[in-house]
N, C-alpha and C. Protein backbone atom coordinates (compact mmCIF):
# COMPACT_ATOMS: atom_id res chain seq x y z
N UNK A 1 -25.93 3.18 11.82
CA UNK A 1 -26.25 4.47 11.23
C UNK A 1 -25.36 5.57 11.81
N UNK A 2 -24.83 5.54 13.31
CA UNK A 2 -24.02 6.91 13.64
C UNK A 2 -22.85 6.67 13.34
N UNK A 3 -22.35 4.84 12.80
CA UNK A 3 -21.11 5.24 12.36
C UNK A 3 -20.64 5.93 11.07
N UNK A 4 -21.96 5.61 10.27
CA UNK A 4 -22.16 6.06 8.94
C UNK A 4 -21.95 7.38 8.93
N UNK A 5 -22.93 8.33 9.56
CA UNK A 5 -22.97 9.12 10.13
C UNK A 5 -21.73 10.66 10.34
N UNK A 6 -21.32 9.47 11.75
CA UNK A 6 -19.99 9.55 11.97
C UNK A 6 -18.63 10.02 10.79
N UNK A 7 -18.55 9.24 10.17
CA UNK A 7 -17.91 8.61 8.81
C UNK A 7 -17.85 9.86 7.56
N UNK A 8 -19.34 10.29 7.56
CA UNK A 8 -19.58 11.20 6.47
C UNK A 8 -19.60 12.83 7.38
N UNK A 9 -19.46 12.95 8.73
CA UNK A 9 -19.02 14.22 8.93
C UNK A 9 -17.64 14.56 9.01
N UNK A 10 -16.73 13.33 9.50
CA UNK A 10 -15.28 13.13 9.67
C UNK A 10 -14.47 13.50 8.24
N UNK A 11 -15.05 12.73 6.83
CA UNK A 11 -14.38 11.97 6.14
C UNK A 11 -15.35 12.47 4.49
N UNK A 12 -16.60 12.46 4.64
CA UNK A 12 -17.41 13.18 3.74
C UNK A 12 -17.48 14.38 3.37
N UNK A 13 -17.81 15.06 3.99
CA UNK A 13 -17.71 16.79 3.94
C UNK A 13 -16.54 17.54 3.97
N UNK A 14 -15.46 17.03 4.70
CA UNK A 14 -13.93 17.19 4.77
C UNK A 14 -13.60 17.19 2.82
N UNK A 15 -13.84 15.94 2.75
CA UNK A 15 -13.68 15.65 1.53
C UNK A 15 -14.16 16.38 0.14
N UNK A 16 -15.19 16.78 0.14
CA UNK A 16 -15.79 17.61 -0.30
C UNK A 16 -15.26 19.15 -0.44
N UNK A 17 -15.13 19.87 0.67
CA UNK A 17 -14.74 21.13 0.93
C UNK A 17 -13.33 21.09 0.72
N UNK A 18 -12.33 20.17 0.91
CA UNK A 18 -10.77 20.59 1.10
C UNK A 18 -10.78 19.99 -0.88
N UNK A 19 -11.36 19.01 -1.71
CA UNK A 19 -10.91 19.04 -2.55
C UNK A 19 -11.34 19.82 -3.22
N UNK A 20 -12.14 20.60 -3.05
CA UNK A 20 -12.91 22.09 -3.66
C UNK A 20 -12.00 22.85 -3.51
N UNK A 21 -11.51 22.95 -2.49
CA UNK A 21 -10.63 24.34 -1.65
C UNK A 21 -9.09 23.89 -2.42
N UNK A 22 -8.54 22.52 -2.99
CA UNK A 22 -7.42 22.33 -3.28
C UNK A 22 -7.34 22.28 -4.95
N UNK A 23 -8.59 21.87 -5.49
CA UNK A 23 -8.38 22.16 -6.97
C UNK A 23 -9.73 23.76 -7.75
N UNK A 24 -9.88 24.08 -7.03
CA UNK A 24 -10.22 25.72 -7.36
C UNK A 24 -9.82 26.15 -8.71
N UNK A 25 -8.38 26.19 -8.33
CA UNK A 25 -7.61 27.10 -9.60
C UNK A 25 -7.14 25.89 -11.15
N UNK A 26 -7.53 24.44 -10.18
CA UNK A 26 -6.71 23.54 -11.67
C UNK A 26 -7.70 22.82 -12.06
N UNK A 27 -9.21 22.98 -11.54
CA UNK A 27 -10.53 22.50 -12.52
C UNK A 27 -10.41 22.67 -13.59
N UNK A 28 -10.81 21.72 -14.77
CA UNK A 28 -11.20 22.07 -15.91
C UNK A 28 -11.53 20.75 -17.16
N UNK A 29 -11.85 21.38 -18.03
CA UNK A 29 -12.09 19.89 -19.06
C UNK A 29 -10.31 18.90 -19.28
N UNK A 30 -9.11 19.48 -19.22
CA UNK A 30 -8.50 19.67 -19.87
C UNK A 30 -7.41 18.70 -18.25
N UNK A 31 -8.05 18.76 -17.23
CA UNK A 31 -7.53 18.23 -16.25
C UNK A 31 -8.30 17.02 -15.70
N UNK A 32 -8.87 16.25 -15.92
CA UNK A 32 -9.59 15.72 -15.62
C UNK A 32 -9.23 14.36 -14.55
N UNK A 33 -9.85 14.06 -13.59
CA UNK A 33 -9.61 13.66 -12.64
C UNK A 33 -8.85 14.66 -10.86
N UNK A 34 -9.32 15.42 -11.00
CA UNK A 34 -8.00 16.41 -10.26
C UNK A 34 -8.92 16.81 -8.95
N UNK A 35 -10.05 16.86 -9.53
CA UNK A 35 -11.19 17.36 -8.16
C UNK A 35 -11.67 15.76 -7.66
N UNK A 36 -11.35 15.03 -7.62
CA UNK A 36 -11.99 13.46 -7.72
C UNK A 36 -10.75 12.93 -6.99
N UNK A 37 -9.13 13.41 -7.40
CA UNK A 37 -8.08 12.50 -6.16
C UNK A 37 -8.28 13.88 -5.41
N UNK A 38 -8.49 14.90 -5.25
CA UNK A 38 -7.67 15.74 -4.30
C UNK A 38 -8.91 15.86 -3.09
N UNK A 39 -10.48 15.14 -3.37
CA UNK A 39 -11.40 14.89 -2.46
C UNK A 39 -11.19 13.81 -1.97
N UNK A 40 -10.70 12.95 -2.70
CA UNK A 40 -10.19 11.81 -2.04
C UNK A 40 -8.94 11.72 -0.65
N UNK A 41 -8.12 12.24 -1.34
CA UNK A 41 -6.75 12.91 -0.42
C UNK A 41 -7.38 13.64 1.10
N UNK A 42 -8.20 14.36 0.75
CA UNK A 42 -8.78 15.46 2.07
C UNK A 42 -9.43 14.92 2.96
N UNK A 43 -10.49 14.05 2.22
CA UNK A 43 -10.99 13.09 2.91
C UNK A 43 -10.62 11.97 3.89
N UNK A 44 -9.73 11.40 3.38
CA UNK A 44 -8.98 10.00 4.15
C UNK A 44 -8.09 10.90 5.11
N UNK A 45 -7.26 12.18 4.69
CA UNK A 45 -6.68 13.01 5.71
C UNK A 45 -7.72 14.07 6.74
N UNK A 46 -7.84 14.07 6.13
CA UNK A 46 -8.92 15.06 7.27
C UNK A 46 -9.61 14.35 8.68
N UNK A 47 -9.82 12.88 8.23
CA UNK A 47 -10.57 11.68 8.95
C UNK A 47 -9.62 11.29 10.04
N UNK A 48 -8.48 10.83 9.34
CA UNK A 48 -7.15 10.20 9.86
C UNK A 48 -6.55 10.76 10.84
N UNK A 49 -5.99 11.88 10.51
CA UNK A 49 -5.39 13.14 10.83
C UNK A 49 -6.23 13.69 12.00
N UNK A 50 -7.23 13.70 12.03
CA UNK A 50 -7.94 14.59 13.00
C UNK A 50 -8.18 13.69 14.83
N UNK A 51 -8.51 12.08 14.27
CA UNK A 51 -8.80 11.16 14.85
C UNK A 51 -7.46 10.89 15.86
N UNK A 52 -6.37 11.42 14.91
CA UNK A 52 -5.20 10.61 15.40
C UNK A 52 -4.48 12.04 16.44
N UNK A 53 -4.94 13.24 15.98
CA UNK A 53 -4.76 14.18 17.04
C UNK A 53 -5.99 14.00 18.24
N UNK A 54 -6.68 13.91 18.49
CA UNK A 54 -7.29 13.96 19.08
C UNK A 54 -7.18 12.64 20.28
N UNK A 55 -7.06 11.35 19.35
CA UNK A 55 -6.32 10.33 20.39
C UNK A 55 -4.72 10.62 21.08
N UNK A 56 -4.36 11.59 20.90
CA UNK A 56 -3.22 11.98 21.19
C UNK A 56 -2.89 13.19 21.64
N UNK A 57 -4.31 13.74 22.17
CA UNK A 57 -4.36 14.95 22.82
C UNK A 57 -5.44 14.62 24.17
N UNK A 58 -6.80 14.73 23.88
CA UNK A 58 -7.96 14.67 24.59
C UNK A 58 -7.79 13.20 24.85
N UNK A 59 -7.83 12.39 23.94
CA UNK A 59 -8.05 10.24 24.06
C UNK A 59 -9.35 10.23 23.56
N UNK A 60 -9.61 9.51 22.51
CA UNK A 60 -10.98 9.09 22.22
C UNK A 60 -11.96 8.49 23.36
N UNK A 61 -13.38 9.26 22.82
CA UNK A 61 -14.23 9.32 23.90
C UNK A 61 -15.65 9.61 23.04
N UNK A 62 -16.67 8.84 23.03
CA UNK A 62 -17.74 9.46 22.59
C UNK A 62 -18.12 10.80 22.24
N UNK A 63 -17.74 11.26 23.83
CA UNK A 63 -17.80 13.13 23.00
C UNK A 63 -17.31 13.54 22.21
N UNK A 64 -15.59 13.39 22.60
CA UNK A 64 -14.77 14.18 22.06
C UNK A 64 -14.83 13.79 20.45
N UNK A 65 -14.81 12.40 20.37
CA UNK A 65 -15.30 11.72 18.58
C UNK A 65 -16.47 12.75 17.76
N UNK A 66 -17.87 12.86 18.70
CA UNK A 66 -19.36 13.46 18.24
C UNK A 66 -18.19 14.84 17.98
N UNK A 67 -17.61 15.80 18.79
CA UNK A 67 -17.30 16.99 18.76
C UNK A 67 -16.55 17.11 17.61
N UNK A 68 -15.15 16.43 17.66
CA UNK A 68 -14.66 16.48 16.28
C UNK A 68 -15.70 16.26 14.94
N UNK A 69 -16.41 15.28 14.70
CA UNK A 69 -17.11 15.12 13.51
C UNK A 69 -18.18 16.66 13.52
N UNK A 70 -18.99 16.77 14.40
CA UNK A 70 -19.80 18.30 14.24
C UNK A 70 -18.65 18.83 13.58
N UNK A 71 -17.33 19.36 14.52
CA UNK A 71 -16.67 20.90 14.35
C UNK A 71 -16.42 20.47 12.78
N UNK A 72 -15.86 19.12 12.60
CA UNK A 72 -15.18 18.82 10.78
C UNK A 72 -16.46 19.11 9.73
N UNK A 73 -17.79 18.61 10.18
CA UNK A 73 -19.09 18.92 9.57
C UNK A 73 -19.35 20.34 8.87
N UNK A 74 -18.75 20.98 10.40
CA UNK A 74 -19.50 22.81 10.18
C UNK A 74 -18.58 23.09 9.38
N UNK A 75 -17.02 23.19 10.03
CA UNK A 75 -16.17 23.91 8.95
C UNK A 75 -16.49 23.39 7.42
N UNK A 76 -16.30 22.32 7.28
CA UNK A 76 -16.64 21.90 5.91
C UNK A 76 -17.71 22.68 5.13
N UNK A 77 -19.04 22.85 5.68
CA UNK A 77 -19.95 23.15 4.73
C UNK A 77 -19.61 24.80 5.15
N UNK A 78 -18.90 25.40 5.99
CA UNK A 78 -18.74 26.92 5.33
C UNK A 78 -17.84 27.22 4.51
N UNK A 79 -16.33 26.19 4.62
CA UNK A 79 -16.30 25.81 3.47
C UNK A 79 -16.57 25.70 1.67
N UNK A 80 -17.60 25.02 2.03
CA UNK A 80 -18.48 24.42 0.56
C UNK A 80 -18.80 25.73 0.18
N UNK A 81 -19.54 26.78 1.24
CA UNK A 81 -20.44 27.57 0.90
C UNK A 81 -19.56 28.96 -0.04
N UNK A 82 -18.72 28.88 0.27
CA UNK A 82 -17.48 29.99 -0.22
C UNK A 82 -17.42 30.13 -2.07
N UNK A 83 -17.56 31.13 -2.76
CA UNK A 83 -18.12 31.16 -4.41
C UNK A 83 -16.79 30.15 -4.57
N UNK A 84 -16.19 30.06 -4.54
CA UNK A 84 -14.71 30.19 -5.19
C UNK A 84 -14.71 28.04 -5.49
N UNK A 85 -15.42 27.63 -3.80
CA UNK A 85 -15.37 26.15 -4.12
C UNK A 85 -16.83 25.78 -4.41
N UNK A 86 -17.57 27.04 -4.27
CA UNK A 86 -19.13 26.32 -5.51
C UNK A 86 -18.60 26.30 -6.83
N UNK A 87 -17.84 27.14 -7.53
CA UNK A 87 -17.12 27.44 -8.61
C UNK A 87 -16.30 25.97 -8.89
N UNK A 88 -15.90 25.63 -8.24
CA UNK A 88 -15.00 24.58 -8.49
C UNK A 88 -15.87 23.22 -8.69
N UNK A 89 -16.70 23.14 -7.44
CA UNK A 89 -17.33 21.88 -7.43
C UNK A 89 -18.14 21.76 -8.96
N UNK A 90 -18.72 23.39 -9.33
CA UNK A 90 -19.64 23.36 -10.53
C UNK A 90 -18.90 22.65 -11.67
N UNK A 91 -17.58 23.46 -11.82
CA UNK A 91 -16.86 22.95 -12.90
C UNK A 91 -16.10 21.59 -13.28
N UNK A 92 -16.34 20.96 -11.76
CA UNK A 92 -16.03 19.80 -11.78
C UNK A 92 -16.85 18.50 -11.66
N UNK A 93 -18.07 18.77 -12.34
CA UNK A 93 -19.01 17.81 -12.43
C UNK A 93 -18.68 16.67 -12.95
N UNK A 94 -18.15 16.89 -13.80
CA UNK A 94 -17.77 15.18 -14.97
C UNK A 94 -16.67 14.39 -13.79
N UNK A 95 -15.71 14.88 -12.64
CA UNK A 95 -15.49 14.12 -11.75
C UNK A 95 -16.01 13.88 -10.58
N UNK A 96 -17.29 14.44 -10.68
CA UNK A 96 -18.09 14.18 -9.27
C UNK A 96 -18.70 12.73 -10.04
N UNK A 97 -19.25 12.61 -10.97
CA UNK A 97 -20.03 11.85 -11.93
C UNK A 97 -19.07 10.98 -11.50
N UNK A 98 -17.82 10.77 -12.20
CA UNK A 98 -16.99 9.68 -12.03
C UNK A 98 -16.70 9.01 -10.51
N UNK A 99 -17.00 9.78 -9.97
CA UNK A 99 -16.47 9.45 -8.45
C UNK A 99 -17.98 8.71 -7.70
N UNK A 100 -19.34 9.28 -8.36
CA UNK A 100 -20.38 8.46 -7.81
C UNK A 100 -20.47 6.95 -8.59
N UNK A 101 -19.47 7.03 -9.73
CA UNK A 101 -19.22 5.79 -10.28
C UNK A 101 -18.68 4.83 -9.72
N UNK A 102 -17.34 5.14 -9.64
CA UNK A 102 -16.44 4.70 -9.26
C UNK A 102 -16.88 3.97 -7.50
N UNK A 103 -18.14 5.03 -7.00
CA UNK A 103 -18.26 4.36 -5.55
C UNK A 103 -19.31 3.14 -5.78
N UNK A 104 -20.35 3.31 -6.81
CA UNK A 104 -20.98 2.52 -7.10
C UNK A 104 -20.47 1.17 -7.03
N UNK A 105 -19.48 0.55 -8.41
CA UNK A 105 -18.98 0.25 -8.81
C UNK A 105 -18.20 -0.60 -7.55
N UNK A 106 -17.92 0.09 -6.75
CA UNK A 106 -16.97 -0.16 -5.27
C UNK A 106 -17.63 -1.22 -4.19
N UNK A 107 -19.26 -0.16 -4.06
CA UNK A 107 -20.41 -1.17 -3.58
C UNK A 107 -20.58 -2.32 -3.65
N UNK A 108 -20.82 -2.16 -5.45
CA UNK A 108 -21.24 -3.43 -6.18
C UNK A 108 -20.28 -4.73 -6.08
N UNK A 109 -18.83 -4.57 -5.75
CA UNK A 109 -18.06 -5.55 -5.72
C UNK A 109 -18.01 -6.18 -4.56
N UNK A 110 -18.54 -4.91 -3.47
CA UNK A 110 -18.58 -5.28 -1.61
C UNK A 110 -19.48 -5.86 -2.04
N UNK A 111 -20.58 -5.94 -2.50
CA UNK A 111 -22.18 -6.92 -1.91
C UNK A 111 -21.79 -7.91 -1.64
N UNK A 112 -20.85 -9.37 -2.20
CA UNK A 112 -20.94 -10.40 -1.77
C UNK A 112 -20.54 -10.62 -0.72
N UNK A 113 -19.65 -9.65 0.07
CA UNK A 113 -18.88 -9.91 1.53
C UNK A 113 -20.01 -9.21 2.41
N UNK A 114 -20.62 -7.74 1.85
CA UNK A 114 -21.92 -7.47 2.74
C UNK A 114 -23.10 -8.45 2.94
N UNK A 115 -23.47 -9.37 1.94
CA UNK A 115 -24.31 -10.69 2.23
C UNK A 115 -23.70 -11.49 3.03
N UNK A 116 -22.77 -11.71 2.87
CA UNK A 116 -22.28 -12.83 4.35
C UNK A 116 -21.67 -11.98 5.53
N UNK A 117 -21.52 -10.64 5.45
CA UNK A 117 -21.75 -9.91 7.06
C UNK A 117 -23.00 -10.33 7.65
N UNK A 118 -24.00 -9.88 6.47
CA UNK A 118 -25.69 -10.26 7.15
C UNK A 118 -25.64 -11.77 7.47
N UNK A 119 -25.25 -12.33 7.51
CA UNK A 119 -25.44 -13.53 7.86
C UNK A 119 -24.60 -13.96 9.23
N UNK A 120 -23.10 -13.52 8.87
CA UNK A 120 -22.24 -13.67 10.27
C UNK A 120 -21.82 -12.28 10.52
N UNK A 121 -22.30 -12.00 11.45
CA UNK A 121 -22.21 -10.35 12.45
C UNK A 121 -21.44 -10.11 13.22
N UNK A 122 -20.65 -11.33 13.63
CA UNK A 122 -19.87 -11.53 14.90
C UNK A 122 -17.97 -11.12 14.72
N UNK A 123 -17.89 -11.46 12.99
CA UNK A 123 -16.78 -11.31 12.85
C UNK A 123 -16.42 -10.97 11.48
N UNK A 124 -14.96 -10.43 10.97
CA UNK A 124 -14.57 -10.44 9.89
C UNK A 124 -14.14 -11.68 8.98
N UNK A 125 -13.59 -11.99 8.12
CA UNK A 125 -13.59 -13.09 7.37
C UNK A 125 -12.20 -13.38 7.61
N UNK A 126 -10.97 -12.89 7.47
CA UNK A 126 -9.48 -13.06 7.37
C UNK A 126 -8.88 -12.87 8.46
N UNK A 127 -7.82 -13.21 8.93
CA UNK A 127 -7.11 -13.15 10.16
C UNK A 127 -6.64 -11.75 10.39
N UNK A 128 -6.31 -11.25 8.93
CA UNK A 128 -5.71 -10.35 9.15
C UNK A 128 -6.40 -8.54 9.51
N UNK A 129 -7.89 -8.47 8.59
CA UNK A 129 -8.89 -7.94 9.55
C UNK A 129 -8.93 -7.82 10.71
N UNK A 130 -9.18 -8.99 11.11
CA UNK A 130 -9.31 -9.36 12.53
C UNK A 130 -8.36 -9.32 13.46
N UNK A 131 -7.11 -9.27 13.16
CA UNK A 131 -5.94 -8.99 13.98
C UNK A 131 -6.23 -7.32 14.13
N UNK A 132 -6.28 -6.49 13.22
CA UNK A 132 -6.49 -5.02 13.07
C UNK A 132 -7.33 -4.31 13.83
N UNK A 133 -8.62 -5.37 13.79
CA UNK A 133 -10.24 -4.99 14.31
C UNK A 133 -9.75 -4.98 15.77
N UNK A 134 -8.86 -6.21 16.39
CA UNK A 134 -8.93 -6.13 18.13
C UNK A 134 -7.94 -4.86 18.73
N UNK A 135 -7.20 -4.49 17.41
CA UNK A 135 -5.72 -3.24 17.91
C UNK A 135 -6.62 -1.96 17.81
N UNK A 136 -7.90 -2.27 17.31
CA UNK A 136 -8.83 -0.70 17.24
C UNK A 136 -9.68 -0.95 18.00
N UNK A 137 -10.14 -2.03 18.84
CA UNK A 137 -11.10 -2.15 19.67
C UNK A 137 -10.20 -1.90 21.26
N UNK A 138 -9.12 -2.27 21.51
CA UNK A 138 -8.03 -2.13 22.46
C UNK A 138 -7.51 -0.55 22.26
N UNK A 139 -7.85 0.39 21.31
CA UNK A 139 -7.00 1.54 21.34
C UNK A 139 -8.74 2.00 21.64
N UNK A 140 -10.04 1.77 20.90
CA UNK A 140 -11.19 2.27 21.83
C UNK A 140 -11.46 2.23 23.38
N UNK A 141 -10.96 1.22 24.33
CA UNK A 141 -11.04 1.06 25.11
C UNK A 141 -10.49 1.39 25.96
N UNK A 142 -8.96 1.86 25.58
CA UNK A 142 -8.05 2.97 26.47
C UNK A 142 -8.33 4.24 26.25
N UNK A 143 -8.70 4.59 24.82
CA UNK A 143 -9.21 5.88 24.99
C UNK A 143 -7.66 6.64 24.47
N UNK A 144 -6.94 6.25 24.25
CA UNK A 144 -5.61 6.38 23.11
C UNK A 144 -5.07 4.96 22.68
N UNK A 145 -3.67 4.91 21.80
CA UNK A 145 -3.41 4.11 21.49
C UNK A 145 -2.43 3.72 23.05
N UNK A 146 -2.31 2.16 23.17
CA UNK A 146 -2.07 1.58 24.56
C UNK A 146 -0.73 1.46 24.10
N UNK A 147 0.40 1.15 25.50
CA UNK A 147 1.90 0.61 25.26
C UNK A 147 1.60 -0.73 24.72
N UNK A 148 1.01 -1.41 24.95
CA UNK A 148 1.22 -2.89 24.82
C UNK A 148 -0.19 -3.71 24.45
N UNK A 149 -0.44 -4.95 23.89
CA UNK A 149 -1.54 -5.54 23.55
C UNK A 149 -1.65 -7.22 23.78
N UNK A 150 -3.02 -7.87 24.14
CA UNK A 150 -2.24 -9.22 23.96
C UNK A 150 -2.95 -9.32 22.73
N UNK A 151 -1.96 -10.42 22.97
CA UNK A 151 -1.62 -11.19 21.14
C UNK A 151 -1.61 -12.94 21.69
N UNK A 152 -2.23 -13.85 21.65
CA UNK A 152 -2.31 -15.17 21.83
C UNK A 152 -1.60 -15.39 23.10
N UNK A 153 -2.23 -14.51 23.98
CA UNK A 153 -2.30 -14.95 25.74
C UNK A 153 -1.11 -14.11 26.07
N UNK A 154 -0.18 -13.52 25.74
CA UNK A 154 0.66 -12.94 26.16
C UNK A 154 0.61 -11.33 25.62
N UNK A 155 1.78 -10.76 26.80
CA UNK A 155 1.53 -9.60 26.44
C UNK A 155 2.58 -8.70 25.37
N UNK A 156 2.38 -8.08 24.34
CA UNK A 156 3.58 -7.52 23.24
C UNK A 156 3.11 -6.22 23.26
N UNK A 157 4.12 -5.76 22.63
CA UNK A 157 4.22 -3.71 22.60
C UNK A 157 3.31 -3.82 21.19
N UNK A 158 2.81 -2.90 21.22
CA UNK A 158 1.34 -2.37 20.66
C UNK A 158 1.95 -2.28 19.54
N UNK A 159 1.00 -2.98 18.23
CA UNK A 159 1.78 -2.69 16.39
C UNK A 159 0.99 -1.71 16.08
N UNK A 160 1.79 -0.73 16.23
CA UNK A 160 1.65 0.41 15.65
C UNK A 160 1.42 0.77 14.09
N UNK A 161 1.67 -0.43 13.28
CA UNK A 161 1.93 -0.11 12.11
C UNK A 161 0.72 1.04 11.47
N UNK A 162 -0.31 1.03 11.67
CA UNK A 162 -1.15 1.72 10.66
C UNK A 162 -2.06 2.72 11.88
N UNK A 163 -1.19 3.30 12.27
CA UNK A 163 -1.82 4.43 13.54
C UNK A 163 -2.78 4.95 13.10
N UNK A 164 -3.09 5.85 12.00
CA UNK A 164 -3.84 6.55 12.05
C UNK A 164 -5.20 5.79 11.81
N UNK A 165 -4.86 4.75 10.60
CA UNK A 165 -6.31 4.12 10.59
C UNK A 165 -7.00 3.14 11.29
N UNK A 166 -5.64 2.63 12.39
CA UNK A 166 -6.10 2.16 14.04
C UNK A 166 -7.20 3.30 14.86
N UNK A 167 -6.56 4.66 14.91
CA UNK A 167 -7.38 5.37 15.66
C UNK A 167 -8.35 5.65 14.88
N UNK A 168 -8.66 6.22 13.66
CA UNK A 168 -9.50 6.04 13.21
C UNK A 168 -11.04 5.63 13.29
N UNK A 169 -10.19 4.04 13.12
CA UNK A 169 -11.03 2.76 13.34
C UNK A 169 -11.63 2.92 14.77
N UNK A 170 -10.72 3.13 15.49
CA UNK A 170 -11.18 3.36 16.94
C UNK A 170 -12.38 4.25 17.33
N UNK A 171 -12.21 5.27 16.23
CA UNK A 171 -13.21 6.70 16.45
C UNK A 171 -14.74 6.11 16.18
N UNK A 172 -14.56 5.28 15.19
CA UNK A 172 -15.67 4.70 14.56
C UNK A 172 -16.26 3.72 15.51
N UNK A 173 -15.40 2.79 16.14
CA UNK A 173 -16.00 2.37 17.19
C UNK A 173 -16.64 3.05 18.84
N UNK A 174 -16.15 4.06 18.91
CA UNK A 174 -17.01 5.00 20.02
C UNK A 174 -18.41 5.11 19.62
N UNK A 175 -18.68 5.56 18.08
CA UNK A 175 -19.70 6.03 18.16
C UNK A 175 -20.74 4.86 17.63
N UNK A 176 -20.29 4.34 17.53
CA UNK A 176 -21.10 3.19 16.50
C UNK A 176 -21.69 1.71 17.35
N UNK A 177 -22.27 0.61 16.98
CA UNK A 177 -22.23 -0.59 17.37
C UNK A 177 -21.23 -0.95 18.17
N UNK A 178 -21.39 -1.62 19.53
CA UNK A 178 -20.07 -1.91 20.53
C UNK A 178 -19.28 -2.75 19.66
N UNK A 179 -19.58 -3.72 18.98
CA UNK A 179 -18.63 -5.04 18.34
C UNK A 179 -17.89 -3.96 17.46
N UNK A 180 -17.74 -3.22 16.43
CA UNK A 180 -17.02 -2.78 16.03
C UNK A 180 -16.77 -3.20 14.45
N UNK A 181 -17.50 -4.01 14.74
CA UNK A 181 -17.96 -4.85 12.50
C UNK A 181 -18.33 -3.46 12.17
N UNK A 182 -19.55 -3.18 11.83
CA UNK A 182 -19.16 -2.32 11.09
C UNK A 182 -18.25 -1.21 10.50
N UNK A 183 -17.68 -0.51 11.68
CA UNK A 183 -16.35 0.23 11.90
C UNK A 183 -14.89 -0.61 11.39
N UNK A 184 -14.98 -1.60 10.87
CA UNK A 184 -13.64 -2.68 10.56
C UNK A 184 -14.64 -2.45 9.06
N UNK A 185 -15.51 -2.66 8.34
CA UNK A 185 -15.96 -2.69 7.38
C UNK A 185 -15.92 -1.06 6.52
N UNK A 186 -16.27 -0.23 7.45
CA UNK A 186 -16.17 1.24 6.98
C UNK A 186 -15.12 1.64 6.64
């Protein structure tokens, strides 16, 4: 639940407020889809972006994770509260609609891999998850991203490839379940 939590103050409300705040002026019948990617966009950046300064300033840390998600929480909903992105969000109902679809829809295709989480808890299904899951459980545990990692008993320079949603991932694991499944699933 606090990664959930977690997740929807980082990545939810961000999302919300910056695609309000970015399609304002280009809502309309006539644009459709525009408030639906640009919450999307704010969201995954706002999450990413914030996680990945912060591991690269302070180092991820329970607090500093809880602090970022509050401060991203508050700004967001004063944010929201501003006429200009109630105005927007109003006018952009038919892509809020689509977007509780579209997550539905998203759910509905996860259930069969969420039924066999409930069953095996311990791990992800593919190697390649699971290669990802230990580079975000190793960047939780230093508290930034590390020089180096092992990789099948030896030691290699840290794959950097997908930083932000390594730290990320990482953020999610501070606050959440120690194993870090759910946070590899989120």
């Amino acid at each position: 639940m606090t990664t959930l939590l977690a997740l929807v103050l980082m990545g939810g409300l961000p999302a919300v407020a910056g695609g309000a705040a970015l399609a304002a002026r280009a809502v309309g019948p006539d644009r459709p889809g525009v408030l639906l990617t640009r919450m999307l966009a704010a969201g995954v950046v706002t999450w990413t972006m914030g996680t990945g300064l912060l591991a690269r300033t302070v180092g991820l840390s329970t607090t500093s994770v809880w602090t970022l998600a509050v401060a991203l929480g508050l700004v967001s909903l004063v944010v929201i509260a501003l006429p200009a992105q109630r105005r927007a969000l109003r006018q952009g109902w038919r892509d809020l609609v689509q977007g509780v679809g579209v997550a539905a829809l998203g759910l509905l295709t996860w259930a069969p891999v969420a039924l066999l989480n409930k069953e095996v808890t311990w791990s992800v299904f593919a190697p390649t998850p699971w290669y990802y899951l230990g580079l975000a459980r190793q960047t939780a545990e230093h508290g930034s991203v590390p020089a180096t990692s092992m990789e099948w008993g030896t030691t290699a320079p840290f794959l950097d490839d997908y930083h932000l949603l390594t730290v990320g991932t990482a953020s999610l694991i501070k606050v959440g379940p120690a194993d870090g499944i759910l946070a590899a699933h989120a």
